[in-house]
N, C-alpha and C. Protein backbone atom coordinates (compact mmCIF):
# COMPACT_ATOMS: atom_id res chain seq x y z
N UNK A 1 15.41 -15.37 9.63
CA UNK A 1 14.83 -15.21 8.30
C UNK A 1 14.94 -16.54 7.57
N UNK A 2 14.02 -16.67 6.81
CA UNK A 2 13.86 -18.08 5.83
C UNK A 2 14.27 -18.28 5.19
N UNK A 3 14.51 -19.11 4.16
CA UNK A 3 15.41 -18.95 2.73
C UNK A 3 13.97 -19.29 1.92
N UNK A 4 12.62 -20.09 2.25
CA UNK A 4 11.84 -19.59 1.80
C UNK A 4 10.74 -18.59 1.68
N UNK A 5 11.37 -17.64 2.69
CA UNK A 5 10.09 -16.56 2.96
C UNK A 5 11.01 -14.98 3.11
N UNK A 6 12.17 -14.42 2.60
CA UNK A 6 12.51 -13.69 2.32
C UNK A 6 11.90 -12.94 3.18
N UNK A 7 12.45 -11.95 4.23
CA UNK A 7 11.32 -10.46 4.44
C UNK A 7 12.08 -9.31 3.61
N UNK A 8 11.06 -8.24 3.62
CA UNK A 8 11.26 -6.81 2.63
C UNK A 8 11.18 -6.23 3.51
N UNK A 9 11.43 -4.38 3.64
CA UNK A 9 11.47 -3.31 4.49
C UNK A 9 10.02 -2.80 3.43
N UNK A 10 9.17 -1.96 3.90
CA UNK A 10 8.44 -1.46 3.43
C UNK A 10 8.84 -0.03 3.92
N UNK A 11 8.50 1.06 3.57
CA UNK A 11 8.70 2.41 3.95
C UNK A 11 6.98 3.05 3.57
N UNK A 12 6.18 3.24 4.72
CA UNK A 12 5.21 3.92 3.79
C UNK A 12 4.69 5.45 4.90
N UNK A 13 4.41 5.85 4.05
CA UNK A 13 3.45 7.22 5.03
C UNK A 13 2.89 6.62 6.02
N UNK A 14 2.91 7.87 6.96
CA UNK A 14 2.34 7.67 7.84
C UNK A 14 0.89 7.24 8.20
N UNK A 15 0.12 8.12 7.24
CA UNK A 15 -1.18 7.84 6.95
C UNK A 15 -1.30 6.46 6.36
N UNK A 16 -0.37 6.06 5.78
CA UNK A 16 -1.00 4.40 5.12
C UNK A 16 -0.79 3.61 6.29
N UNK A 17 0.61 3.47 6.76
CA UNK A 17 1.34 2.59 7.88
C UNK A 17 -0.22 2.41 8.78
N UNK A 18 -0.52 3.98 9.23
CA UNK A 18 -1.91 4.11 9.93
C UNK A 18 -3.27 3.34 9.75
N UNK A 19 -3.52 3.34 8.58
CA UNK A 19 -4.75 2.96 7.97
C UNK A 19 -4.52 1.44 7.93
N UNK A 20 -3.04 0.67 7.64
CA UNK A 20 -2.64 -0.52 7.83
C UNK A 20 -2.63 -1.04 9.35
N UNK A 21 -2.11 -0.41 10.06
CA UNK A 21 -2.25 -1.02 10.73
C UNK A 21 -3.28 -1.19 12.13
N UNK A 22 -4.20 -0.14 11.93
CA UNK A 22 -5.66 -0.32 12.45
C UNK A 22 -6.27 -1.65 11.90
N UNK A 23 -6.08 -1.68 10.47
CA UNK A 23 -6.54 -2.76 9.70
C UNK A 23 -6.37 -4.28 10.26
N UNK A 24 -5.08 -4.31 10.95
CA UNK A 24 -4.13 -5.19 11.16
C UNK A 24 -4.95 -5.63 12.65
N UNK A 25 -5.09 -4.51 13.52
CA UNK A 25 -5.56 -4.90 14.78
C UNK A 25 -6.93 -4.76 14.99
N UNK A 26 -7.86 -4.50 13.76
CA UNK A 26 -9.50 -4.78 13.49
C UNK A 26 -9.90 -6.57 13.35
N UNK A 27 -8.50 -7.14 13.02
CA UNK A 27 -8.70 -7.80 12.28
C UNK A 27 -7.88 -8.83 13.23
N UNK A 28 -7.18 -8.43 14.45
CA UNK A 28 -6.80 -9.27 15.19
C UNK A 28 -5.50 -10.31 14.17
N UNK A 29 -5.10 -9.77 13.37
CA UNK A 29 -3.71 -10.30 13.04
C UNK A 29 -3.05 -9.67 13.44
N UNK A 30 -1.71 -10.80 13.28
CA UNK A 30 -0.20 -10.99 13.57
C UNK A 30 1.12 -9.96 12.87
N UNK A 31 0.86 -9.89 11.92
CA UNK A 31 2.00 -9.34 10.80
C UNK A 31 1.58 -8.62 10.00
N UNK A 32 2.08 -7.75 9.19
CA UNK A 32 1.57 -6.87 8.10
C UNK A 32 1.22 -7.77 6.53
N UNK A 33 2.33 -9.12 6.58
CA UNK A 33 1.90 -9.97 5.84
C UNK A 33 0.48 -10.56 5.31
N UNK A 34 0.05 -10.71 6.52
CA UNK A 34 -1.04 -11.30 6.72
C UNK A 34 -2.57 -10.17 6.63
N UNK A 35 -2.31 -9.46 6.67
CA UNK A 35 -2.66 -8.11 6.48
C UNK A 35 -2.91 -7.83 5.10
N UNK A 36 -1.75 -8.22 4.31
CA UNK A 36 -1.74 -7.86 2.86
C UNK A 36 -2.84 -8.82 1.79
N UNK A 37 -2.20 -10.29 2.56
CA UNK A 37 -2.52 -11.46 2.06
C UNK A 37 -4.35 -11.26 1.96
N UNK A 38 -4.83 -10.53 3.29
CA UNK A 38 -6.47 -10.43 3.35
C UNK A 38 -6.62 -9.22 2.41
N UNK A 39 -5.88 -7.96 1.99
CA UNK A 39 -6.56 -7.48 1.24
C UNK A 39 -6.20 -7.94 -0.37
N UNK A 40 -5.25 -8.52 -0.57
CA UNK A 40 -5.59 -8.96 -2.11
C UNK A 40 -6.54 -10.36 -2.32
N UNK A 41 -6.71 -10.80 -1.48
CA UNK A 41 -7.88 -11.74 -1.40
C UNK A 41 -8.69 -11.45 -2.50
N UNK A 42 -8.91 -12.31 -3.19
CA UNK A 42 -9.90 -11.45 -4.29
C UNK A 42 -10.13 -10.54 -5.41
N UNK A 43 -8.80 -10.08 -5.15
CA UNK A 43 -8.72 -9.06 -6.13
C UNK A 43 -8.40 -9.43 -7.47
N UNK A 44 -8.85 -8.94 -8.15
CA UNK A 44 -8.59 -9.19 -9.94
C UNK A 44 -8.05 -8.57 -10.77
N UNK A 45 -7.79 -7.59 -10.43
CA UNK A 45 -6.97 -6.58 -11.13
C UNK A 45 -6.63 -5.24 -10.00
N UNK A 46 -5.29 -4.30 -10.67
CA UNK A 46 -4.64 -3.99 -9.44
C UNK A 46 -5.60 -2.90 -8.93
N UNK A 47 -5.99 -2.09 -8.22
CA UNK A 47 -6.86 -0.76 -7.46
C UNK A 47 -6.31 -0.07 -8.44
N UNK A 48 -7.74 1.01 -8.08
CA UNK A 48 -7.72 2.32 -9.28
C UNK A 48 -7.10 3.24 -7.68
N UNK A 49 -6.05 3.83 -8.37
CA UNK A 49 -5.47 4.71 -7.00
C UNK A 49 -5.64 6.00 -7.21
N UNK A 50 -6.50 6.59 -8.55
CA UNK A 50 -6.33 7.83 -9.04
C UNK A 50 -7.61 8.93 -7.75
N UNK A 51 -8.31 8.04 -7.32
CA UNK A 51 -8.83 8.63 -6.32
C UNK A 51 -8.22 9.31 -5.50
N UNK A 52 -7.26 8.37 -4.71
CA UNK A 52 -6.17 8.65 -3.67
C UNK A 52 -5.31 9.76 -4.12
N UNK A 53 -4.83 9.04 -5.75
CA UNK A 53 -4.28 10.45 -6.14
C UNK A 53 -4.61 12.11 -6.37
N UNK A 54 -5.53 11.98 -6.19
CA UNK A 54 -6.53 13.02 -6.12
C UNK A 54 -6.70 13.82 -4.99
N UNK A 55 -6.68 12.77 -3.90
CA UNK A 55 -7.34 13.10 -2.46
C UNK A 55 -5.47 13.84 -1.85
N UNK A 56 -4.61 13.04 -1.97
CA UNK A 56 -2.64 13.12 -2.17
C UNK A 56 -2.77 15.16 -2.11
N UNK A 57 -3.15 15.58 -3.31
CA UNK A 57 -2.84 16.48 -3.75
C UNK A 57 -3.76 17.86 -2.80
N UNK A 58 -4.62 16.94 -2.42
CA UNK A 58 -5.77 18.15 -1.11
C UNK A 58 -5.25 18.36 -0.08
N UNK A 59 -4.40 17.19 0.33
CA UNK A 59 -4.48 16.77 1.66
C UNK A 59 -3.77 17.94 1.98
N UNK A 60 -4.23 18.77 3.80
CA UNK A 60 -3.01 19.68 4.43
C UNK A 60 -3.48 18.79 5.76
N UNK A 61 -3.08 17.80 6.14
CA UNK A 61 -2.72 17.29 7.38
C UNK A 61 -1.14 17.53 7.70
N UNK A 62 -0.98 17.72 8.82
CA UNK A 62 0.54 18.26 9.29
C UNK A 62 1.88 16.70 8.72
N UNK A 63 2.78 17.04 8.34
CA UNK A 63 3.58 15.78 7.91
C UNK A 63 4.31 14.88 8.92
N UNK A 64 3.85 13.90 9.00
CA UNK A 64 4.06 12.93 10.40
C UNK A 64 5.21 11.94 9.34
N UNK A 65 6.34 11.55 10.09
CA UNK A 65 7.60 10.85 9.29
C UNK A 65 6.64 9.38 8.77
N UNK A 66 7.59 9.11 7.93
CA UNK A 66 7.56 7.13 7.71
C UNK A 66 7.28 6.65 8.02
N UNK A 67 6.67 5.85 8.34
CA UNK A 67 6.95 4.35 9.43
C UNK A 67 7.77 3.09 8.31
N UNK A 68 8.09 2.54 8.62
CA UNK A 68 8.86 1.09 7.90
C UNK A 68 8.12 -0.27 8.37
N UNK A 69 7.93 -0.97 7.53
CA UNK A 69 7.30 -2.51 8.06
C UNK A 69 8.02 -3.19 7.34
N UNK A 70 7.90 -4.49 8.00
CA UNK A 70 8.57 -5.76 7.44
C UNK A 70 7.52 -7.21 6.66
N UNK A 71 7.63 -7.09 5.68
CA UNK A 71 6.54 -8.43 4.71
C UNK A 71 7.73 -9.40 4.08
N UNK A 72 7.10 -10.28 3.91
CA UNK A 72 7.87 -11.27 2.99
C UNK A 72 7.53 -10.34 1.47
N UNK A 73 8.45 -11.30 1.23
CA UNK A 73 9.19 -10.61 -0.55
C UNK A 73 7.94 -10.73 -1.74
N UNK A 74 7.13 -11.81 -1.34
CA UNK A 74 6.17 -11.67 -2.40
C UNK A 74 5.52 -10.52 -2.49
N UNK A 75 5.00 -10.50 -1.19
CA UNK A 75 3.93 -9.21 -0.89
C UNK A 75 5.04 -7.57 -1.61
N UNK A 76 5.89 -7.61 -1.39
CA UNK A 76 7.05 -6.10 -1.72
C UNK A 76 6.75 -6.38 -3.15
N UNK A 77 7.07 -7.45 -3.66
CA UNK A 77 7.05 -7.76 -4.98
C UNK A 77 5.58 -7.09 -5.99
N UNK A 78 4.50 -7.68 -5.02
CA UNK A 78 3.21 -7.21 -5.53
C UNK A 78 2.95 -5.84 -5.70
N UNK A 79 2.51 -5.63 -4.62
CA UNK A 79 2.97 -4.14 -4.20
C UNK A 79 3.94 -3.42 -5.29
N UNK A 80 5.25 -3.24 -5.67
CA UNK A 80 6.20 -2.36 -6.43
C UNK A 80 5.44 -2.86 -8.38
N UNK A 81 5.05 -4.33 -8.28
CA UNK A 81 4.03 -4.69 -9.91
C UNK A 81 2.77 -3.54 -10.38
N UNK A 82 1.96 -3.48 -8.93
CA UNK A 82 0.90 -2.57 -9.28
C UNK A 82 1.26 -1.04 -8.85
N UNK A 83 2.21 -1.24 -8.48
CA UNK A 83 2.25 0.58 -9.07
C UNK A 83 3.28 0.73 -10.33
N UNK A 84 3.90 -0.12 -11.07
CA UNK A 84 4.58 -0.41 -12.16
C UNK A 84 3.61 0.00 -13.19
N UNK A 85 2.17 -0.86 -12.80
CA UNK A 85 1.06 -0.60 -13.67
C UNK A 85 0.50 0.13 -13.95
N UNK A 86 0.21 0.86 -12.93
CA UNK A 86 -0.34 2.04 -12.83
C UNK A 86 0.82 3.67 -13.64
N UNK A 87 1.49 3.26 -13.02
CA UNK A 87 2.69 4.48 -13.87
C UNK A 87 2.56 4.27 -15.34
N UNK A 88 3.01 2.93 -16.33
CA UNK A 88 2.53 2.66 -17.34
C UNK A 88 1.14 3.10 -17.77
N UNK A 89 -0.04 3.20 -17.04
CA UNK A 89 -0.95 3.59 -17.60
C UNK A 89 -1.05 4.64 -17.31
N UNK A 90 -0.54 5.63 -16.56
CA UNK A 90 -0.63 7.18 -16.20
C UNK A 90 0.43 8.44 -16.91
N UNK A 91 0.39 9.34 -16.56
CA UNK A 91 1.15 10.03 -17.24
C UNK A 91 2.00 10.72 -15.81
N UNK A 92 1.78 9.67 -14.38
CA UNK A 92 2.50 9.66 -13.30
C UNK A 92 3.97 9.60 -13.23
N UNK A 93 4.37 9.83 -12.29
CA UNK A 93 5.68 9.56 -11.98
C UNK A 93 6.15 9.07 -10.70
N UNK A 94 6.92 8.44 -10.23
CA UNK A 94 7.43 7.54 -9.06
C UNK A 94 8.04 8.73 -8.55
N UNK A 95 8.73 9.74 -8.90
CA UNK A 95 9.75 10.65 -7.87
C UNK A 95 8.98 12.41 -8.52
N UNK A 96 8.95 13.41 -7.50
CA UNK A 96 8.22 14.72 -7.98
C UNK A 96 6.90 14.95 -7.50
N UNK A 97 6.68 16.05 -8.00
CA UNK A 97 5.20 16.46 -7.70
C UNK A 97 3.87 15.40 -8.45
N UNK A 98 3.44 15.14 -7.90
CA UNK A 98 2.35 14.00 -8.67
C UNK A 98 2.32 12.57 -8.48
N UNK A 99 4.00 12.30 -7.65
CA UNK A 99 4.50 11.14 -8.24
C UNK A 99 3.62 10.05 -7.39
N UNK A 100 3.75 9.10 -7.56
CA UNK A 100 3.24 7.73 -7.36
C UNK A 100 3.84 6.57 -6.43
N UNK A 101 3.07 6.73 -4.94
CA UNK A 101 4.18 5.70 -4.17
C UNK A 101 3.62 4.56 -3.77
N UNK A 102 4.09 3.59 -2.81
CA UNK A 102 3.73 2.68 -2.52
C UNK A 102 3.17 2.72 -1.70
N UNK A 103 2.99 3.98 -0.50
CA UNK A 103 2.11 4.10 -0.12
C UNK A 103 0.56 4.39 -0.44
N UNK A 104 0.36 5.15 -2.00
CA UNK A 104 -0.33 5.38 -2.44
C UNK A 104 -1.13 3.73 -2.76
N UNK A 105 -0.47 3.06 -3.08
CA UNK A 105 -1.34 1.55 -4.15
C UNK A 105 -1.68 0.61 -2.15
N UNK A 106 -0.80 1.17 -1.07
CA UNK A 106 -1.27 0.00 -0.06
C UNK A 106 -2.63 0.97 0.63
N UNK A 107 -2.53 2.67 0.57
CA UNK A 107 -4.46 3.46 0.55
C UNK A 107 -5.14 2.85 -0.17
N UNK A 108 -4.88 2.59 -1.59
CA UNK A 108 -5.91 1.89 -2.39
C UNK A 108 -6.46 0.52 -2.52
N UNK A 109 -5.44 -0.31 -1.83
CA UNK A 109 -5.84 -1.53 -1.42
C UNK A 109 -6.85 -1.53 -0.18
N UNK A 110 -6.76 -0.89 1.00
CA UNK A 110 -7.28 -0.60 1.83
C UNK A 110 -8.72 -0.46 1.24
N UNK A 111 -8.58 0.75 1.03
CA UNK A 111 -10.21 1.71 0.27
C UNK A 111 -11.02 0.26 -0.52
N UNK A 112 -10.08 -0.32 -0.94
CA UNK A 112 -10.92 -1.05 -2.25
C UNK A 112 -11.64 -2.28 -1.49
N UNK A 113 -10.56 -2.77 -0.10
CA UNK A 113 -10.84 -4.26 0.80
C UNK A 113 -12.39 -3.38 1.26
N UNK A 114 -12.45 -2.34 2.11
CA UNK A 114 -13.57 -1.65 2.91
C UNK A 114 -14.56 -1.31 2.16
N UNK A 115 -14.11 -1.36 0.69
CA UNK A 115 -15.63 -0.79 0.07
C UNK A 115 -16.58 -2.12 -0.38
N UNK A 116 -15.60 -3.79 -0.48
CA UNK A 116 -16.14 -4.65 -0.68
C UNK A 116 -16.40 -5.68 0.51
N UNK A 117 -16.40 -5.47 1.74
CA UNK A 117 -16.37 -5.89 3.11
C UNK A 117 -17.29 -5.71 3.96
């Protein structure tokens, strides 16, 4: 590990980990880093996730565990800002029924890279 490149543990659903990392090997990269780095490319403000949140609350796919990934610290950093934002502007919550994860804002990054790609 670096002293300038910090790595983070990520913890996300299965379904995101999934959707990431198809992404990851569409795309013929290396790391989940790099992964991240291509979908905020561009971006200007953080994803509207209320879709996802929406779609969260339908879903009956059977519950498949965690997966965990490893990013440098900026990317964890980004990531935990825009769903900071999003809670502030919602009447969401991080823990409970409704609540708001990080897997939720790395679906919406996804959705948002594929709808402008």
């Amino acid at each position: 590990m670096s002293e300038k490149n910090p790595m983070k543990n990520i913890r996300l659903s299965h379904l995101a980990w999934r959707d990431l990392r198809n992404l990851k090997f569409d795309k013929g990269m290396r790391n989940y880093s790099d992964v991240f780095n291509l979908l905020f490319e561009g971006l200007e403000a953080p994803p509207d996730i209320s879709e996802q949140m929406a779609l969260k609350s339908e879903e009956k796919t059977p519950k498949q565990g965690p997966k965990t990934i490893v990013v440098v610290l900026d990317i964890h950093q980004r990531l935990a800002d825009y769903k900071v934002k999003y809670l502030r502007a919602t009447d969401a919550t991080s823990r409970g029924v409704g609540s708001v994860s990080i897997s939720d804002v790395v679906i919406a990054l996804i959705r948002n890279y594929n709808a402008h790609s």
